[in-house]
Structures are given as structure tokens and as C-alpha cells.
Protein backbone atom coordinates (compact mmCIF):
# COMPACT_ATOMS: atom_id res chain seq x y z
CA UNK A 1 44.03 37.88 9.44
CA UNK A 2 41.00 36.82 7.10
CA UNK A 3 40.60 33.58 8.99
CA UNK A 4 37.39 33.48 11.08
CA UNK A 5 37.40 32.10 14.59
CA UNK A 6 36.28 28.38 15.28
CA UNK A 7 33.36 29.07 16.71
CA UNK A 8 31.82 31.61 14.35
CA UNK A 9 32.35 29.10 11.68
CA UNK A 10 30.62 26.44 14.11
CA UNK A 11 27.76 28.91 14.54
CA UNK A 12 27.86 29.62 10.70
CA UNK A 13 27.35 25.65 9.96
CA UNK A 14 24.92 25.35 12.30
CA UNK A 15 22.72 28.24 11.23
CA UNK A 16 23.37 27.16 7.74
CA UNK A 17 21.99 23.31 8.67
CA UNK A 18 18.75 24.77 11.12
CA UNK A 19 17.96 27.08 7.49
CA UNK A 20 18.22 23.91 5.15
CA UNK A 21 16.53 21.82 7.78
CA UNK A 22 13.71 24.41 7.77
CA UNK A 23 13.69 24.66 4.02
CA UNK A 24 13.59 21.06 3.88
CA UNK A 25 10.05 20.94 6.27
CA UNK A 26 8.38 23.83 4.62
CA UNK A 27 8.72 22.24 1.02
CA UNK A 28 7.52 18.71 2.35
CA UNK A 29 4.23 20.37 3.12
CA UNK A 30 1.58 18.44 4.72
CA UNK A 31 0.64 14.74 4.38
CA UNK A 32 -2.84 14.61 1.91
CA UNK A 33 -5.56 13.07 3.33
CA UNK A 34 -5.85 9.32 2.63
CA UNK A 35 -8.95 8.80 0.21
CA UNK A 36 -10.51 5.21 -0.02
CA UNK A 37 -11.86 4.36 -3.27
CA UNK A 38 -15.16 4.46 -4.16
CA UNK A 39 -17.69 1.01 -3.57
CA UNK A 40 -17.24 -1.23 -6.13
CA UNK A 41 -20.35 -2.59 -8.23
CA UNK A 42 -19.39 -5.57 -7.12
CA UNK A 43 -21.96 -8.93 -6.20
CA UNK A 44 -22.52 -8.82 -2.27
CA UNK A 45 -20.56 -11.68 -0.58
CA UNK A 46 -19.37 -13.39 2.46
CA UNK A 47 -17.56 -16.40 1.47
CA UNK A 48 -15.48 -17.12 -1.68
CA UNK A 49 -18.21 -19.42 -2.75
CA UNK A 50 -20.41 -16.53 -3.18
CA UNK A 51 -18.57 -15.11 -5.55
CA UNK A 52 -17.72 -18.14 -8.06
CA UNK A 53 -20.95 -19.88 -8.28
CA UNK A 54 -20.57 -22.91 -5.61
CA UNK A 55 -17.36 -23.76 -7.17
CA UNK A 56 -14.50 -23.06 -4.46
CA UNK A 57 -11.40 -24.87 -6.03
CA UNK A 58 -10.22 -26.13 -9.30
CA UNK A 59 -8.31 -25.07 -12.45
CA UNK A 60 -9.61 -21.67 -13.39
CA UNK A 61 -9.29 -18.31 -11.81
CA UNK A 62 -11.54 -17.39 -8.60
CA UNK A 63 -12.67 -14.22 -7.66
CA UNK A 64 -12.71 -13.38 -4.18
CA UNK A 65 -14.58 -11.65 -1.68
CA UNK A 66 -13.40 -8.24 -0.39
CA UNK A 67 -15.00 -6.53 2.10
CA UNK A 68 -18.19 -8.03 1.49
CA UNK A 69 -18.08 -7.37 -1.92
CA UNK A 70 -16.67 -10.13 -5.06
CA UNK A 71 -13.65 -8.57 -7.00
CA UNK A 72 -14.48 -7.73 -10.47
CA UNK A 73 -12.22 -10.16 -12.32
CA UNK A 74 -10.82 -13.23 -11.13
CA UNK A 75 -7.33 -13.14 -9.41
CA UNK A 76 -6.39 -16.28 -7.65
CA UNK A 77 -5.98 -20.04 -8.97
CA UNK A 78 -7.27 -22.54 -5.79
CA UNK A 79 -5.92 -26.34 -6.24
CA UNK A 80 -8.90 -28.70 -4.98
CA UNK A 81 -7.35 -30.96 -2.01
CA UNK A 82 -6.08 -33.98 -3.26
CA UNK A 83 -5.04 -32.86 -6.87
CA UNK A 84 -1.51 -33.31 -8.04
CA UNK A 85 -0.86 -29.50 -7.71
CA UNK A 86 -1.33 -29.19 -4.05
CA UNK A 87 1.33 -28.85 -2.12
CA UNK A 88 2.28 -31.58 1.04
């Protein structure tokens, strides 16, 4: 006698998922607006000779150029062709 039918435990779950579902939407909200940063202060470029003085390859640290624009500290090491470091 206390037992409830099949289907009104069917409908029960399904009500039960449709509420958490709903739940689950409302406290996602909405996606924020994507925000690019700020220009940097950075030198003006165009190649990655512009920003590291002529010198394009070698043992130190290069900066490069971004969006027309030189990084503000150095970030990638560029072997010189024929050096022992480059690759085959």
C-alpha cells in the first residue's frame, strides 16, 4: 500500500533532474566579457630584429615582437645556424 506507482516515481525523477538541471544554469550565470589587456609600453616593431638591436640569434635571451610591439623582457633563446646547438 505505501508503494508509489512506476510512473509517478518516473515523473518524480524527472522533475527532480529538469529542477537540478535548472538550478545548475541559473548558478552558472553568464559568461564575462573577455577583456584584452591594456597596450604595452613596449618599443614599436615588425621583425624580431627590431626588438634586440640587429642581433637575431645567439646565446642570450631575445625578446620578440608581439603585435607590433617588443615584449618587455626577453623570453626565447635562438641558436645561430650552424652552431653546435642547432638541431639537424
Amino acid at each position: 500500500m505505501g508503494y508509489a506507482s512506476p510512473v509517478s516515481r518516473a515523473a518524480h525523477l524527472v522533475s527532480s533532474l529538469c529542477f537540478v538541471f535548472a538550478a545548475a544554469v541559473a548558478l552558472a550565470g553568464c559568461p564575462r566579457e573577455v577583456q584584452e589587456p591594456d597596450p604595452g609600453e613596449g618599443t614599436p616593431c615588425g621583425t624580431l630584429a627590431d626588438c634586440n638591436m640587429g642581433v637575431s640569434c645567439g646565446d642570450r635571451e631575445l625578446r620578440v615582437c608581439v603585435d607590433g610591439l617588443c615584449e618587455e623582457s626577453p623570453s626565447v633563446v635562438s641558436p645561430c645556424s650552424g652552431s653546435r646547438d642547432a638541431g639537424p
